[in-house]
Protein backbone atom coordinates (compact mmCIF):
# COMPACT_ATOMS: atom_id res chain seq x y z
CA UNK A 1 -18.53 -22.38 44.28
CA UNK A 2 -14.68 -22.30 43.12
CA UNK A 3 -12.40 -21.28 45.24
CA UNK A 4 -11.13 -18.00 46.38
CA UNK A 5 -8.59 -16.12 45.11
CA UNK A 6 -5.56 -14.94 46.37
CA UNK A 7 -5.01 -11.37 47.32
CA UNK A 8 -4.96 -10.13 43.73
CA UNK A 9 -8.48 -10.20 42.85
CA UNK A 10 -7.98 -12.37 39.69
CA UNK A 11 -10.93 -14.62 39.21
CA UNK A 12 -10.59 -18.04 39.26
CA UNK A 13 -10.36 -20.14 36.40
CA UNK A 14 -14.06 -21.06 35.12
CA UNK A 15 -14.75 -24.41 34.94
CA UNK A 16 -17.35 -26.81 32.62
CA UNK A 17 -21.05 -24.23 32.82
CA UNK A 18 -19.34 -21.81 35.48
CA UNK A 19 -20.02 -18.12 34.36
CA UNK A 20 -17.59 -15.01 34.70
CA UNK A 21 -20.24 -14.02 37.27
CA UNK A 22 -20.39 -16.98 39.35
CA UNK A 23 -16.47 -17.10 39.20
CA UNK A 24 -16.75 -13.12 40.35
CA UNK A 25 -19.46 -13.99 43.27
CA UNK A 26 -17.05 -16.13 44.70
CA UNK A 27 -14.30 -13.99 45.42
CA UNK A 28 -14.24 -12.01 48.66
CA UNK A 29 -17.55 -13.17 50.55
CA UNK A 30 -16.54 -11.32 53.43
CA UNK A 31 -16.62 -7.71 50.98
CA UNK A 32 -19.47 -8.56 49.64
CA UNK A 33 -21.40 -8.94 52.78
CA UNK A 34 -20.12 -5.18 54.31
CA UNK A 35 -21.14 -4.32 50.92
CA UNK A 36 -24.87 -5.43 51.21
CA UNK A 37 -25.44 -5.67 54.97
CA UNK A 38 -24.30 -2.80 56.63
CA UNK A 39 -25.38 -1.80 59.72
CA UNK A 40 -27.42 1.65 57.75
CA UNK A 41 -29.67 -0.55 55.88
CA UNK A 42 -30.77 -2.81 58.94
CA UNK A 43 -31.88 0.72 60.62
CA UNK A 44 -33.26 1.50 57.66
CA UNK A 45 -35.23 -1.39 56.98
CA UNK A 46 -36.17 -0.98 60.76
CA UNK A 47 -37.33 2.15 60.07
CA UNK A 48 -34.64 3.68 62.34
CA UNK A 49 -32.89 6.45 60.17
CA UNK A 50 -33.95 9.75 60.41
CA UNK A 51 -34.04 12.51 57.86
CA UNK A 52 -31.12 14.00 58.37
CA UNK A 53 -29.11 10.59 57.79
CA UNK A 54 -31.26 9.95 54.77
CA UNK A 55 -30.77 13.26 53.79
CA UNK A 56 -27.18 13.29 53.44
CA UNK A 57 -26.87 9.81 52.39
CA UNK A 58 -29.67 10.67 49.77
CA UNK A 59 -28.25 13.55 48.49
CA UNK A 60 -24.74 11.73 47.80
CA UNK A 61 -26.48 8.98 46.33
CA UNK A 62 -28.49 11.51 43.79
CA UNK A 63 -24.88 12.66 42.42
CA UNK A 64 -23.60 8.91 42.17
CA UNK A 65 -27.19 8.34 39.94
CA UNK A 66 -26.06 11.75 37.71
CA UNK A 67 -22.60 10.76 37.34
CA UNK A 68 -24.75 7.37 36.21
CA UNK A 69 -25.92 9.17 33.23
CA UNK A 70 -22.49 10.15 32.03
CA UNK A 71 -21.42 6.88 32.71
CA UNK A 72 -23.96 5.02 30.81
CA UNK A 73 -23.69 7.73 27.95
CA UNK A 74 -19.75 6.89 27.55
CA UNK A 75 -20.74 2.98 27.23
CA UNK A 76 -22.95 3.97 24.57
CA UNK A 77 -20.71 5.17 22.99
CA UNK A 78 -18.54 2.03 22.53
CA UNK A 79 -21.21 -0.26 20.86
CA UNK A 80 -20.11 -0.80 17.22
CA UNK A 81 -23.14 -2.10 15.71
CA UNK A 82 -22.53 -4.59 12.46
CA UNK A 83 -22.66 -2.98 9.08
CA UNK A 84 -25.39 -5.89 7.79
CA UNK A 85 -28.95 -4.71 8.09
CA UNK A 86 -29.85 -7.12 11.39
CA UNK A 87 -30.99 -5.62 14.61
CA UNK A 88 -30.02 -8.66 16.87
CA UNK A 89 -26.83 -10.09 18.10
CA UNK A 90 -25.06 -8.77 21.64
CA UNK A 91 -24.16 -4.99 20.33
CA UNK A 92 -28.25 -5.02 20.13
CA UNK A 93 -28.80 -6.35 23.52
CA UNK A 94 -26.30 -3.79 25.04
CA UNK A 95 -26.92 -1.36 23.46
CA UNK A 96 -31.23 -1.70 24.32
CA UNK A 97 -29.71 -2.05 27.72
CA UNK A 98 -27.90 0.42 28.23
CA UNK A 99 -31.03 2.95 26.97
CA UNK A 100 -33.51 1.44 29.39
CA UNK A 101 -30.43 2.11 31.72
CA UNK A 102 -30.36 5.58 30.99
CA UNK A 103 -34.33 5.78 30.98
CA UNK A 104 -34.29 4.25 34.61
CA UNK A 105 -31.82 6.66 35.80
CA UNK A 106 -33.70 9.58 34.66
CA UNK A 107 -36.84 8.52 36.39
CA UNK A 108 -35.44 7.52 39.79
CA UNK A 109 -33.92 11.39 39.60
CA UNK A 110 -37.50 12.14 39.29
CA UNK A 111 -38.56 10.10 41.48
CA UNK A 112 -35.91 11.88 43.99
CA UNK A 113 -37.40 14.63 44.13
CA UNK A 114 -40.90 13.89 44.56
CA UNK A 115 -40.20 11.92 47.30
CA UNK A 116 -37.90 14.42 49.19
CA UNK A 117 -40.55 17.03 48.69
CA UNK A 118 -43.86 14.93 50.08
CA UNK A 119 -41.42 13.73 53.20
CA UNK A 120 -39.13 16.65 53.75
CA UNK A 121 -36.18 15.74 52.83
CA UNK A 122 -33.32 17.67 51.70
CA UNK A 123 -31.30 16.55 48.13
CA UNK A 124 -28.49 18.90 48.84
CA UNK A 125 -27.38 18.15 52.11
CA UNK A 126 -23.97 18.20 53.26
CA UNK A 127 -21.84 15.55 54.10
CA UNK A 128 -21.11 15.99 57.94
CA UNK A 129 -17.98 17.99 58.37
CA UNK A 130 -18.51 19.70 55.31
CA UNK A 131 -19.78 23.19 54.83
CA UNK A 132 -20.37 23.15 51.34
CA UNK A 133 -22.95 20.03 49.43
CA UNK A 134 -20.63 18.42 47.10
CA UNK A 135 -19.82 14.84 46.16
CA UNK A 136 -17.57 13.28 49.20
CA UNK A 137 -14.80 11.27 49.17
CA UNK A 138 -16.80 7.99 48.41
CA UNK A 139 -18.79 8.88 46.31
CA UNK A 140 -16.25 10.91 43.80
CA UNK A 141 -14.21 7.71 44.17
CA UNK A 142 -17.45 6.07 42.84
CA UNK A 143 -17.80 8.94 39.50
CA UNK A 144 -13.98 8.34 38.96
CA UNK A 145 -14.52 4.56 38.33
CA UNK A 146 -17.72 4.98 36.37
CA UNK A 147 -15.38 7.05 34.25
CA UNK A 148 -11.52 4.54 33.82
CA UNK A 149 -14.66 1.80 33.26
CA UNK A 150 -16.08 3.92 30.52
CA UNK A 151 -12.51 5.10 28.90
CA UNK A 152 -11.53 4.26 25.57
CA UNK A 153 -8.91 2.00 26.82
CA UNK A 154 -11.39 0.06 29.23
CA UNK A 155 -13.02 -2.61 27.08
CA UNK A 156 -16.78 -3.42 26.70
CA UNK A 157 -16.60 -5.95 29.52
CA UNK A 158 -14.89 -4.47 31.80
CA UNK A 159 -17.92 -1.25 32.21
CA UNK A 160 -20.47 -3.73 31.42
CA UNK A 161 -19.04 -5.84 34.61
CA UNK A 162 -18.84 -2.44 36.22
CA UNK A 163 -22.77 -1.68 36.10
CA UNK A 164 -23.71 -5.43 36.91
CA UNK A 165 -21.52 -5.12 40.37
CA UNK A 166 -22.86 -1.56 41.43
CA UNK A 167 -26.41 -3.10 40.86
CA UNK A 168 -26.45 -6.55 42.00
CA UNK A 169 -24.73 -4.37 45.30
CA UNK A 170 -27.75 -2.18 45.38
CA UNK A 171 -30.35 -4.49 44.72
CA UNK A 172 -29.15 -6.97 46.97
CA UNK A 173 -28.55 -3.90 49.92
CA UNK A 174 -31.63 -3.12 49.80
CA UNK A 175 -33.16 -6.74 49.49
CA UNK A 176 -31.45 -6.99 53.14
CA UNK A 177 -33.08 -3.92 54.24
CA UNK A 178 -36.34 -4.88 53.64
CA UNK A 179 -36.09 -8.19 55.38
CA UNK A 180 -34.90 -6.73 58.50
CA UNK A 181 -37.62 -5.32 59.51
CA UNK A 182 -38.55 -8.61 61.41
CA UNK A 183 -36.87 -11.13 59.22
CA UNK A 184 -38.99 -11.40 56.77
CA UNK A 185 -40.23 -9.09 54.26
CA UNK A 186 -43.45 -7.19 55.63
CA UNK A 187 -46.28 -5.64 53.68
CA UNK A 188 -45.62 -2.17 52.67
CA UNK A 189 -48.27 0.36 53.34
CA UNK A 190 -48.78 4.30 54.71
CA UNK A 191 -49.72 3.11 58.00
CA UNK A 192 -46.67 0.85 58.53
CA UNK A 193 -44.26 3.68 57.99
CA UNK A 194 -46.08 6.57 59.90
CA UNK A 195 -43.82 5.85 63.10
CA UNK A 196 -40.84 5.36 61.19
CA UNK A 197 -37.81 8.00 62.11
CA UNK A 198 -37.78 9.31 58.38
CA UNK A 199 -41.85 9.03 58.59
CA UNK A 200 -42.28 6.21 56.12
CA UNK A 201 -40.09 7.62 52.95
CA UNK A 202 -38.02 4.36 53.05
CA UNK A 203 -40.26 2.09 53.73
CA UNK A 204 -43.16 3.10 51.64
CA UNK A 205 -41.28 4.15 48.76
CA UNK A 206 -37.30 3.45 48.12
CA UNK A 207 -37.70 0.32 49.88
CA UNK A 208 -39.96 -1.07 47.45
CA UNK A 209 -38.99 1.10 44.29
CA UNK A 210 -35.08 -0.78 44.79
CA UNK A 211 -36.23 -4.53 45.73
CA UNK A 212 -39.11 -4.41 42.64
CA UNK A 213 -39.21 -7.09 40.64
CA UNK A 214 -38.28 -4.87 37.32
CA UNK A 215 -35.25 -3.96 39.34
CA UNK A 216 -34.07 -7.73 39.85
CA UNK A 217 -35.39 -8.56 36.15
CA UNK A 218 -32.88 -5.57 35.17
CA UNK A 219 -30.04 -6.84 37.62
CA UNK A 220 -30.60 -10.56 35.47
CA UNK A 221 -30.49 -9.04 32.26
CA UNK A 222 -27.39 -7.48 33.28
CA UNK A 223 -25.86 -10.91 34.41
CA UNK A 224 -26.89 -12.98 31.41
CA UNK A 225 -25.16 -10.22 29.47
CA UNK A 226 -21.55 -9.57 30.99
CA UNK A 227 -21.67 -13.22 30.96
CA UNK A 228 -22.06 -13.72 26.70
CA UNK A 229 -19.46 -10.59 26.71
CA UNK A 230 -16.85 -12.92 28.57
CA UNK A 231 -17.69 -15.60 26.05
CA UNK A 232 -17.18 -13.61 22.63
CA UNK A 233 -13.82 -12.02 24.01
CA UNK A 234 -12.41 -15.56 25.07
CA UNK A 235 -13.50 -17.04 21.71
CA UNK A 236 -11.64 -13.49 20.01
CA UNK A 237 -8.88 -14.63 22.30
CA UNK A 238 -9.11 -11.81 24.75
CA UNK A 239 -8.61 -12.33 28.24
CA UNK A 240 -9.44 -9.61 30.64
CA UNK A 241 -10.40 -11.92 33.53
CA UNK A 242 -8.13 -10.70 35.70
CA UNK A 243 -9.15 -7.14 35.55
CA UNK A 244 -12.95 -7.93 36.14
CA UNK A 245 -11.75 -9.37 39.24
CA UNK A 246 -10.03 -5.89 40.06
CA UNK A 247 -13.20 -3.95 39.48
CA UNK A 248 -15.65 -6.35 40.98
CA UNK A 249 -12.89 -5.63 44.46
CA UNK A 250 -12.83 -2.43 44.20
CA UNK A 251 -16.89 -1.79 43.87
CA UNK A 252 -17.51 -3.72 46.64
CA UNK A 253 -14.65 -1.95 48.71
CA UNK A 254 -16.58 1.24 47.70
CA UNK A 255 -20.06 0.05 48.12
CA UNK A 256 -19.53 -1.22 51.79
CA UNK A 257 -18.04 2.99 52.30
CA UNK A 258 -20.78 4.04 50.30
CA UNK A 259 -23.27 3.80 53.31
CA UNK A 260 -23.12 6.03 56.23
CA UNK A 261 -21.97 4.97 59.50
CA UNK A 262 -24.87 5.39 61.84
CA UNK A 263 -23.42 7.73 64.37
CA UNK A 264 -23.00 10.45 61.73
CA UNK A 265 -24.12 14.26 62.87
């Protein structure tokens, strides 16, 4: 791995087959682990949260998903496909992305709520200490960089780096969830999840619906992507290194707030 950077998040300088992700992966190891192995998703995994938790965390993570759709609607937006009659090249692969993206999103919302109604759960909780359900202080932080990553003035890149942190986060969260069960990754089935705290909603179905193997296929696509991005800008003589490193920081600084301390009311 190169080195780490200093304090200012840029990335390091990319050497011989090195990609803009591997450079980005090796900043701030000790981020990235509060970001994917927080104390939440070893109770989850353990089958130790209870609905209320998952409730409120659920219902949080439900408005991050619809602020998702915005998000992945302003990207969209930015692909300038070429005037010649071909349908391949990067702007293609983006932008076929980008709509399975938005396809995804739409059926985990779905998938929301027929989940929360077959375990009793509640999508509109409020955050403890509130009153009112609304987006908290995370998670608006969250919907305010899915939209700076999505301005006109943010390039390409810079979202497109912006979805492939949030997910390799999430996929590799819940990755850690599922092994901690006993330390390795157990069979998942109704019976195993009937004494669970949340009665098996994790464990028989978000568990496995965010470590799938279409999920990490999708998280791969996404790297092999940002990664051709960073090589067309530094042949066009762009260089926006430095602020992937600044996004890449601050998603991980979010992600690790993102889930709820355990001792939450």
């Amino acid at each position: 791995m190169a080195s780490r950077a200093g304090s200012d998040g840029a990335v390091p300088t990319c050497h011989g087959s090195q990609r803009v992700t591997e450079a980005l992966m090796s900043l701030h190891p000790e981020d990235y682990l509060a970001a994917t192995q927080a104390p939440f998703l070893k109770a989850a995994g353990m089958g130790l949260v209870g609905k209320t938790l998952l409730s409120q965390w659920l219902s949080q993570d439900r408005l991050y998903a619809q602020g998702y759709v915005r998000f992945i609607g302003m990207m969209l937006s930015k692909i300038r496909l070429p005037t010649a009659a071909v349908t391949t090249g990067i702007d293609w692969q983006v932008m076929d992305l980008l709509i399975s993206a938005l396809t995804n999103i739409k059926r985990e919302l779905l998938f929301f709520k027929v989940v929360a109604k077959k375990y009793g759960l509640n999508l509109e909780a409020p955050w403890p200490g509130e009153d009112l359900f609304g987006p908290n202080p995370i998670t608006r932080a969250y919907l305010d960089l899915f939209m700076n990553a999505a301005s006109p003035g943010a390039s390409l890149l810079e979202g497109m780096v912006v979805l492939w942190a949030t997910e390799r986060c999430y996929y590799s969260a819940w990755l850690y969830a599922l092994h901690s069960r006993s330390g390795q990754a157990q069979p998942v089935n109704e019976k195993a999840g009937l004494t669970d705290a949340d009665g098996g909603a994790l464990h028989c179905e978000f568990i496995p619906n965010w470590t799938s193997d279409e999920f990490g296929d999708f998280v791969l696509q996404l790297d092999k992507l940002v990664n051709e991005l960073a090589i067309l800008e530094e042949k066009e003589g762009t260089q926006r290194r430095t602020r992937c490193g600044e996004v890449w920081k601050q998603v991980l600084w979010l992600e690790a707030r993102f889930w709820p301390p355990l001792d939450q009311k």
